[in-house]
Protein backbone atom coordinates (compact mmCIF):
# COMPACT_ATOMS: atom_id res chain seq x y z
CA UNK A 1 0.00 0.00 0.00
CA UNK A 2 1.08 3.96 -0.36
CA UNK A 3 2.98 4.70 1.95
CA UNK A 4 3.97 8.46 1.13
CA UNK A 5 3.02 9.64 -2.07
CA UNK A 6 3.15 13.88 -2.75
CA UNK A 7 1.11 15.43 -6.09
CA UNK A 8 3.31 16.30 -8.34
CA UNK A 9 2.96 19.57 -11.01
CA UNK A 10 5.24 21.09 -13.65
CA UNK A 11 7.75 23.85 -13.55
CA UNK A 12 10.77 22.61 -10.84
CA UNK A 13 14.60 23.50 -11.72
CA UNK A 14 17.18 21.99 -13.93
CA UNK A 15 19.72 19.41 -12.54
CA UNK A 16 23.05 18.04 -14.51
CA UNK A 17 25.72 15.28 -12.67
CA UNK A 18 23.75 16.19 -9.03
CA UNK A 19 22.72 13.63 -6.16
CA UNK A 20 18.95 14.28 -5.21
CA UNK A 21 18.54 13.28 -1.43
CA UNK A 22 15.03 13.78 -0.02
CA UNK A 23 13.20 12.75 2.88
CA UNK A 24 10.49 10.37 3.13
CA UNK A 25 7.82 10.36 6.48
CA UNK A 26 6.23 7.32 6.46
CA UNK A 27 2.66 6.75 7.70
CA UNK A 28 2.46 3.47 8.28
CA UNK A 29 4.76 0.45 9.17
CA UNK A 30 5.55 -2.28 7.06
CA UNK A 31 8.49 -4.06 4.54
CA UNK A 32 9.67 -4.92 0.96
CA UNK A 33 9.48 -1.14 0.22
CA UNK A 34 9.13 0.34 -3.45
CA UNK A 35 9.46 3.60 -5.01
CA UNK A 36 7.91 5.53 -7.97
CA UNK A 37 9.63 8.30 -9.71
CA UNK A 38 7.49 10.43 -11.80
CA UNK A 39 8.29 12.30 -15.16
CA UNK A 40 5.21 13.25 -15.80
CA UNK A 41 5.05 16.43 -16.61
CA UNK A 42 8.49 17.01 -17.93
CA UNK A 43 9.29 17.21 -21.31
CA UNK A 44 13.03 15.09 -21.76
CA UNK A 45 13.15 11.80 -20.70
CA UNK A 46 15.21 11.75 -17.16
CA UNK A 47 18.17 9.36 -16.63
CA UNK A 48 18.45 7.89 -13.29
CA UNK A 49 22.08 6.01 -13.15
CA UNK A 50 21.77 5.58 -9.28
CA UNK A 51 19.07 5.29 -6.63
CA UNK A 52 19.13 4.55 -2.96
CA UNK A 53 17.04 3.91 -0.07
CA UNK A 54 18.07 4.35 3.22
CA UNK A 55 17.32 4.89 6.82
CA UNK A 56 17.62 8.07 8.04
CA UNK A 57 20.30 8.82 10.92
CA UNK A 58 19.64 12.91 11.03
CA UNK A 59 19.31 15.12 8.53
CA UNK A 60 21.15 13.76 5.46
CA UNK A 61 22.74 11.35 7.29
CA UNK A 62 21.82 7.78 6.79
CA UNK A 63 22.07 4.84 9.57
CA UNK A 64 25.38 2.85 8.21
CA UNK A 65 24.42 -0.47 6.83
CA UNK A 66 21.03 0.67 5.63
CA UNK A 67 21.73 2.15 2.19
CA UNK A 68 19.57 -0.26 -0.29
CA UNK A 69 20.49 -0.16 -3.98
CA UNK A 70 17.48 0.32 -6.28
CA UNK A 71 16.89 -1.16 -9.02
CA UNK A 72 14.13 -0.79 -11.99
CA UNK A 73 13.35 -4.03 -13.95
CA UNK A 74 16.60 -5.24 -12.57
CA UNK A 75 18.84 -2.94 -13.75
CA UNK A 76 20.15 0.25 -11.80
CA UNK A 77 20.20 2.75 -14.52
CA UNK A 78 16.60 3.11 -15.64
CA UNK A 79 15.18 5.96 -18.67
CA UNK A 80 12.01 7.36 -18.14
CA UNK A 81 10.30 9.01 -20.73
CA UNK A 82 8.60 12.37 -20.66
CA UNK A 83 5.04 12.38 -19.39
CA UNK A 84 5.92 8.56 -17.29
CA UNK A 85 6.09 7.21 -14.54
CA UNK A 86 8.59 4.26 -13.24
CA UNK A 87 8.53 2.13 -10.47
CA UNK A 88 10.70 0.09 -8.48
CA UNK A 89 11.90 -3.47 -8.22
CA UNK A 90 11.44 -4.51 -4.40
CA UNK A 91 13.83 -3.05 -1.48
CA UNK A 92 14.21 -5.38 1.24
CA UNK A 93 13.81 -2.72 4.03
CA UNK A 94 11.58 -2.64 6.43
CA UNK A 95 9.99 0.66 8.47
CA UNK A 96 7.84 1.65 10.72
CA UNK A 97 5.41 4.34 11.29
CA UNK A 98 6.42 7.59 11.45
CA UNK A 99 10.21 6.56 10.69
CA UNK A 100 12.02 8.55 7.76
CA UNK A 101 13.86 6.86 4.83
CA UNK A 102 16.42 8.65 2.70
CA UNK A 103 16.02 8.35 -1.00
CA UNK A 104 18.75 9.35 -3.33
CA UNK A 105 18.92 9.57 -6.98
CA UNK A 106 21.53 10.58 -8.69
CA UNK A 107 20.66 12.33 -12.21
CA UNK A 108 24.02 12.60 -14.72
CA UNK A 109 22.33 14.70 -17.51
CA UNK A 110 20.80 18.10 -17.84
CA UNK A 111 16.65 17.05 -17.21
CA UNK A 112 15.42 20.33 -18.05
CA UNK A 113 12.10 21.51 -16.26
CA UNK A 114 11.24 18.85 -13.41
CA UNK A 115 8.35 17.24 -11.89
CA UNK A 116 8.44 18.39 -8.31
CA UNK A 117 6.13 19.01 -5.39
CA UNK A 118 7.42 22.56 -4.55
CA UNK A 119 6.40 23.16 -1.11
CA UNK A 120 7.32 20.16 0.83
CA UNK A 121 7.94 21.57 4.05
CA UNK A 122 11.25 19.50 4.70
CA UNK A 123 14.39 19.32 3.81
CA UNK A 124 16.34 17.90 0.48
CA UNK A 125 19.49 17.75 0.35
CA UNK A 126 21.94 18.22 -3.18
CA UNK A 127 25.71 17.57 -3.76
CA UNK A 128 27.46 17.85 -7.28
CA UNK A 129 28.32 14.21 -8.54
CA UNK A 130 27.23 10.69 -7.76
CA UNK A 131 26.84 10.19 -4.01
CA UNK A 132 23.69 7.94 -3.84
CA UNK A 133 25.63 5.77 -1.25
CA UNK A 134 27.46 8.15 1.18
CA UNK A 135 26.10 7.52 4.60
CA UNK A 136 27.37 10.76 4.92
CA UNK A 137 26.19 14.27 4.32
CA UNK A 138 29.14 16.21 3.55
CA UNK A 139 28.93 16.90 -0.15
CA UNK A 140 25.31 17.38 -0.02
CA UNK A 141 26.13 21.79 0.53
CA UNK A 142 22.96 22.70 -1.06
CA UNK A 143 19.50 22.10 0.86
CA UNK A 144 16.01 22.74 -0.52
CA UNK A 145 12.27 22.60 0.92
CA UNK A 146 11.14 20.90 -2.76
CA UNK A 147 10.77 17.27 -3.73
CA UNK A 148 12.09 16.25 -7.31
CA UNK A 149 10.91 13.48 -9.41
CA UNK A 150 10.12 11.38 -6.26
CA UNK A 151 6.44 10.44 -6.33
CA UNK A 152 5.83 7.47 -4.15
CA UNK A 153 6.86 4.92 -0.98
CA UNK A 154 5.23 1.76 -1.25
CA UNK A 155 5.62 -1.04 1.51
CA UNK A 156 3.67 -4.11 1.70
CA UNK A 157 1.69 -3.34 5.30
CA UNK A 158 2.35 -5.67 8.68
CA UNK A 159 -1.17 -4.16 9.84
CA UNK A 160 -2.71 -1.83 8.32
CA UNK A 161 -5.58 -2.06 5.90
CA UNK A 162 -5.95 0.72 3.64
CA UNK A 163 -4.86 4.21 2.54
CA UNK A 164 -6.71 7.28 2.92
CA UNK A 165 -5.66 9.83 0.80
CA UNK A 166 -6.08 13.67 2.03
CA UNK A 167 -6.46 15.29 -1.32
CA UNK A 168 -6.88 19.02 -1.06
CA UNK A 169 -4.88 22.56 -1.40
CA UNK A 170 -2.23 24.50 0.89
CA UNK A 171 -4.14 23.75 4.09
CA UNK A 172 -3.78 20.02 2.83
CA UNK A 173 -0.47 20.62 2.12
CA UNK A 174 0.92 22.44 4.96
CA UNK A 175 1.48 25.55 4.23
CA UNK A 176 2.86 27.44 7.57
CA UNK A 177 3.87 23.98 9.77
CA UNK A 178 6.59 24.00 10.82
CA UNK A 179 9.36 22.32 8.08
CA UNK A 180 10.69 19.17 9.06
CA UNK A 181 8.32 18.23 12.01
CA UNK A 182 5.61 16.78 10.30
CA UNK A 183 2.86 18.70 11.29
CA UNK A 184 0.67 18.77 8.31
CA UNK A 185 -3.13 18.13 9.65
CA UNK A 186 -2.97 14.65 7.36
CA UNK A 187 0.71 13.79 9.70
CA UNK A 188 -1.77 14.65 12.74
CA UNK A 189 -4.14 11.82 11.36
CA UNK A 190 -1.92 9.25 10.23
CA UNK A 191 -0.57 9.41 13.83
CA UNK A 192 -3.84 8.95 14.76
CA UNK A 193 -4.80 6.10 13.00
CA UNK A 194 -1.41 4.35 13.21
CA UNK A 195 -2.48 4.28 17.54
CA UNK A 196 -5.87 2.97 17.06
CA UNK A 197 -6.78 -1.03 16.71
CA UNK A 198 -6.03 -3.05 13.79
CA UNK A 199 -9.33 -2.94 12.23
CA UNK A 200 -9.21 1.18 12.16
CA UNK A 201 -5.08 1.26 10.68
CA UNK A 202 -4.65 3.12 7.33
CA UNK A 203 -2.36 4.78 5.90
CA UNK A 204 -2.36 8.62 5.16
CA UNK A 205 -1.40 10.00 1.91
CA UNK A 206 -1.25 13.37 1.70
CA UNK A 207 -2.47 14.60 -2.16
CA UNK A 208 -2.40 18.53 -1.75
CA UNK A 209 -0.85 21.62 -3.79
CA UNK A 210 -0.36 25.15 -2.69
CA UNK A 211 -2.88 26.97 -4.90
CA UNK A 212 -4.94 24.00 -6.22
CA UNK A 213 -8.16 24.65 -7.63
CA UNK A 214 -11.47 22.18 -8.29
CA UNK A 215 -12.54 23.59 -11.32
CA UNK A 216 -9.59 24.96 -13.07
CA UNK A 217 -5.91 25.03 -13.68
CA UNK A 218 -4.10 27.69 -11.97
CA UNK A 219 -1.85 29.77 -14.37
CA UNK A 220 1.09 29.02 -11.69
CA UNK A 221 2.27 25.81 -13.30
CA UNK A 222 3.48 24.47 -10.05
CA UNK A 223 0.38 24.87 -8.63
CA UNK A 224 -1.28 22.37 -10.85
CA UNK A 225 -3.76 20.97 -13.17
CA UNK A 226 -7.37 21.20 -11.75
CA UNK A 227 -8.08 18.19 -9.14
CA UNK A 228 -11.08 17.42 -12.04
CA UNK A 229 -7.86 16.51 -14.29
CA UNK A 230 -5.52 15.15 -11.51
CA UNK A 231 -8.39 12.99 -8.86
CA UNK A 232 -8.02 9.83 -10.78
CA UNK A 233 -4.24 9.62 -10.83
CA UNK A 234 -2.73 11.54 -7.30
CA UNK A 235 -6.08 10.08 -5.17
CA UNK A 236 -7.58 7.22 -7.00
CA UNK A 237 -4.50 6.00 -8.43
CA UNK A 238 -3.11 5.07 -4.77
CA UNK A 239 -2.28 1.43 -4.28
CA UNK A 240 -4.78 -0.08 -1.84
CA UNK A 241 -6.61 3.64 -1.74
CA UNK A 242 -10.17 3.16 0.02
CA UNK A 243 -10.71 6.41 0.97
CA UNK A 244 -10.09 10.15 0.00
CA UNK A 245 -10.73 13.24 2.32
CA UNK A 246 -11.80 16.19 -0.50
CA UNK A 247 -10.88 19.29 0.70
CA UNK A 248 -10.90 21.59 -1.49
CA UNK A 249 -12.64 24.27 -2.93
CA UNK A 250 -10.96 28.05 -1.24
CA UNK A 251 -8.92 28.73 -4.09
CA UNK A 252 -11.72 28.23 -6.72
CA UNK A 253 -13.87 30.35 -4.49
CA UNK A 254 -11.14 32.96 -3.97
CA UNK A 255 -10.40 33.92 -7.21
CA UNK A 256 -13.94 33.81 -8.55
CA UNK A 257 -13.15 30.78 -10.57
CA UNK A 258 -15.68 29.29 -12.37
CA UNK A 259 -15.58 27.42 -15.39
CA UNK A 260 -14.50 28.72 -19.09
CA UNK A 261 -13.37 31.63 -17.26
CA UNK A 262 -16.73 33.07 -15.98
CA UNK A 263 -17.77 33.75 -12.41
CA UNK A 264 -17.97 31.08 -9.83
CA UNK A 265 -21.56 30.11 -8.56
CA UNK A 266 -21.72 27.96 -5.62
CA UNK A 267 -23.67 24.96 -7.81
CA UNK A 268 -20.79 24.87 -9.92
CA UNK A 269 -18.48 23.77 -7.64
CA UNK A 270 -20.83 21.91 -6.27
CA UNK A 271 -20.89 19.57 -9.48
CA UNK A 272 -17.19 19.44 -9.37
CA UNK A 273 -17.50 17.40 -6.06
CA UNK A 274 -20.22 15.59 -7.71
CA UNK A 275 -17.99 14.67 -10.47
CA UNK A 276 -15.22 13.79 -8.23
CA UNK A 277 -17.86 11.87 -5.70
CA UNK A 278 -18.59 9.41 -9.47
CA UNK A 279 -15.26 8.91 -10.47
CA UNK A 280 -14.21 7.39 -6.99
CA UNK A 281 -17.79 5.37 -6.37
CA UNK A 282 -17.20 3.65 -9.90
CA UNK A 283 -14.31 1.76 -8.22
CA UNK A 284 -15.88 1.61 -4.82
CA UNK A 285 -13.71 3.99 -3.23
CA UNK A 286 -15.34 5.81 -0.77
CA UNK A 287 -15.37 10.48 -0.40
CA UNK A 288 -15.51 11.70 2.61
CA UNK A 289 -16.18 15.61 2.33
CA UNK A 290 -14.60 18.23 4.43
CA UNK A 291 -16.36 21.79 4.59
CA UNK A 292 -14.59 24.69 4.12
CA UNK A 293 -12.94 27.12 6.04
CA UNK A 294 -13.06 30.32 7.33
CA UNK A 295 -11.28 33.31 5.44
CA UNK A 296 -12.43 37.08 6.74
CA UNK A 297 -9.42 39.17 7.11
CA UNK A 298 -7.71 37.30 4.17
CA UNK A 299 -7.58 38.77 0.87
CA UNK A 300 -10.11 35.84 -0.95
CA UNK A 301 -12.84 37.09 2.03
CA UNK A 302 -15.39 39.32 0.34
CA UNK A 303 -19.79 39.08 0.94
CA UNK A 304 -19.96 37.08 -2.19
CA UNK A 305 -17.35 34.63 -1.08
CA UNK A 306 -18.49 34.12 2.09
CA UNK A 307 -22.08 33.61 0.55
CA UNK A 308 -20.41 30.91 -1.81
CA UNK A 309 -18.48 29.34 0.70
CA UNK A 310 -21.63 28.92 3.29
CA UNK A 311 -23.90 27.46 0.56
CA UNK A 312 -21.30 24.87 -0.36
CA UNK A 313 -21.16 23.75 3.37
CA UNK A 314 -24.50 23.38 3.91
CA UNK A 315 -24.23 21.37 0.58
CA UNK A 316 -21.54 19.32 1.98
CA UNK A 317 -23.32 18.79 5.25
CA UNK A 318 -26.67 17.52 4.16
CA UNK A 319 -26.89 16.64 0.38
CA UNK A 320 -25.71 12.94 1.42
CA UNK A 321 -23.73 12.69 -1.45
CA UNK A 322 -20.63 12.33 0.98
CA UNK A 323 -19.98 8.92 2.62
CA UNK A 324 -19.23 10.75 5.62
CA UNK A 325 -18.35 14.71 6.26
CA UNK A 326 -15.73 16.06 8.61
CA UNK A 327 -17.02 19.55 10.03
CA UNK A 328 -13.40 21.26 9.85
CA UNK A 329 -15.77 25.10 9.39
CA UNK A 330 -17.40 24.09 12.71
CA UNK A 331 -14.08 23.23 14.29
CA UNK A 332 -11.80 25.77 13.18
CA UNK A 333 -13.95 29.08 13.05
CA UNK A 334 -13.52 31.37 16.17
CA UNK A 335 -16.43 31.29 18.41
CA UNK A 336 -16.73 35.16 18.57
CA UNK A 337 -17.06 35.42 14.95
CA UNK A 338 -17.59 32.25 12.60
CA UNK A 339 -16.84 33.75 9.34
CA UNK A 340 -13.25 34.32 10.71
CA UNK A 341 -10.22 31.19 11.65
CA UNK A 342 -10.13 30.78 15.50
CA UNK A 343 -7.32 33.35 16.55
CA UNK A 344 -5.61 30.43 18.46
CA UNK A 345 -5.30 28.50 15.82
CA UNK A 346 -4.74 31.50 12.74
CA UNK A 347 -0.74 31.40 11.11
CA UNK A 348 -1.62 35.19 10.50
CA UNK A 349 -2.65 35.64 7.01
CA UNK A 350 -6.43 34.21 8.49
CA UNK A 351 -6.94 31.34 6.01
CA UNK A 352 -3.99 28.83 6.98
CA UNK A 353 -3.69 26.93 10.26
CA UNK A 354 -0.74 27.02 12.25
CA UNK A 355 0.61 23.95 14.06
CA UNK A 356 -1.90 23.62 16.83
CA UNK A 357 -4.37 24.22 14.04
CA UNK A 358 -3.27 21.53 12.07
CA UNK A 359 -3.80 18.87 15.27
CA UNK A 360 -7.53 20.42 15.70
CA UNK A 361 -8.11 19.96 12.29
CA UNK A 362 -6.95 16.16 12.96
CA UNK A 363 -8.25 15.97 16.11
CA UNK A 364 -12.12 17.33 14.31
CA UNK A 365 -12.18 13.78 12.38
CA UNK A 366 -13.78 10.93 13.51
CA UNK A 367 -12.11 7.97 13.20
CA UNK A 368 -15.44 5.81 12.97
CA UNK A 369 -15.40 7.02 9.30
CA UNK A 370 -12.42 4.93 8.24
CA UNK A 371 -14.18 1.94 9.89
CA UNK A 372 -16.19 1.24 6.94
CA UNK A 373 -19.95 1.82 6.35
CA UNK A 374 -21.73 4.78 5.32
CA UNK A 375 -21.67 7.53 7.70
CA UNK A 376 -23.08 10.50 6.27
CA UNK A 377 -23.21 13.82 8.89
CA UNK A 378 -21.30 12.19 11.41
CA UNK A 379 -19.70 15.09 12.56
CA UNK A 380 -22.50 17.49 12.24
């Protein structure tokens, strides 16, 4: 099952004769590991002469005697085409939850534009030349908070039975936690789950992008295609996926979105989620919807917005088109005035969470609705 598994979008840097070593936070314990590196939205194929996996000691450091060679179809140089994906042979390594891995790749000609997941809130770690199995991290003298080309952990699961993926925007993504301490509402939930009985383990995936929109692409390559375009690969594409957390909707409402170009309405979002809803039922996968947030005091807040934005929720709360709805309006709005973020919880720009935000939001979801069943309005 997935692991870890970032979105990935168009528009990262150039590398040439570089080691790419990047953290990855897994969610949930298990062995026989696998990766995925992603070209997809890069135009020259990529050559990968060297990849490693390896647990991490601290920072770039990996634990001696844990670097794993990785191969692809048996061989350890592997092409991938522009617009592919490639994934792994096997690694026989084992982790558990919450445990980081280091994965190295080491890329000897120019790529071009990557695929990369820009705002990964941790650490990556580059050094000129082929060092995919130093335990060491004293050529790596260049550090980024990016991912590159690195799409997916694998591991076949000792317990758990599932993966949820969080699918969503910056809020999803993490936008003001705190880099390198995994404090991403979806961390705050895979924790969760990963302490609960065997019957309630899953996985957590997190499937969000800075800036991501429902209905449309956002100019801002990096930011993405539209979930509409991306749903079936980043969230119903998972290995073992059996449910997605949508969460997602700000941006579109924001920037008066709508579709070709025109003005958002509130019922055309609303058929976004209904398209999105289809496309995971069709392969019994279940949605469980998560209203939207406060924003006055943030440049998207205006009277039409909010209007928007409160007609969606009720949507979202009582249509029944959900399998289940997590309340995170209800649990993140200040008391004093509900079209506004809780103040103890606000990263001051009013629309993202800070780190105690991020464990309400977590904290808001019920874990009864990863239990199986239909649950519609259990949070309400």
């Amino acid at each position: 099952m997935s692991a870890w598994s970032p979105s990935m979008t168009t528009g990262g840097p150039s590398f040439e004769n570089q080691t790419i070593r990047m953290v990855v936070h897994s969610s949930v314990a298990g062995s026989r590991a696998r990766i995925t590196l992603s070209n997809r939205y890069s135009p020259l194929p990529l050559q990968v002469a060297s990849a490693t996996v390896a647990m991490q000691s601290n920072g770039g450091e990996a634990e001696p005697g844990t670097t794993r060679r990785v191969s692809f179809g048996g061989s350890q140089r592997e092409t991938i085409p522009g617009g592919e994906e490639a994934i792994s042979d096997i690694v026989p390594i084992a982790v558990r939850a919450g445990q980081n891995l280091l994965v190295s790749l080491y890329v000897p000609d120019r790529t071009g534009t990557s695929t990369w997941h820009s705002d990964a809130f941790d650490t990556t770690y580059i050094a000129a030349g082929d060092h995919t199995d130093d335990d060491g991290s004293a050529a790596f003298t260049t550090t980024t908070t990016s991912w590159y080309y690195l799409a997916g952990l694998d591991v076949e699961a000792t317990t758990a039975h599932g993966t949820v993926v969080a699918f969503g925007d910056s809020i999803t993504d993490g936008y003001h936690s705190t880099t390198g301490t995994y404090s991403r509402w979806p961390d705050f939930l895979a924790r969760r789950l990963a302490d609960k009985p065997v019957r309630h383990k899953r996985s957590v995936v997190n499937a969000g992008i800075g800036g991501n929109r429902v209905l449309t692409d956002v100019p801002n390559l990096w930011q993405g295609v539209s979930a509409l375009k991306r749903f079936e690969h980043d969230a119903l594409g998972q290995p073992a996926v059996t449910d997605v957390i949508l969460f997602e909707g700000i941006n579109d409402i924001g920037n008066n979105a709508g579709p070709d170009g025109g003005p958002l309405t509130a019922n055309a979002l609303i058929n976004g989620y209904r398209t999105l809803i289809d496309k995971a039922h069709a392969i019994r996968v279940r949605v469980v919807g998560a209203t939207l947030m406060p924003i006055k005091g943030n440049g998207y807040y205006s009277p039409a917005a909010e209007a928007i934005r409160q007609t969606v929720n009720h949507w979202i709360r009582t249509s029944g088109a959900f399998d289940g709805v997590i309340d995170f309006d209800r649990a993140m709005r200040d008391p004093a005035d509900p079209a506004a973020l809780n103040p103890d919880y606000d990263s001051g720009d009013h629309i993202h969470p800070d780190d105690a935000g991020m464990r309400a939001m977590a904290d808001a979801i019920d874990l009864r609705l990863f239990a199986g069943g239909h649950l519609n309005n259990l949070n309400v």
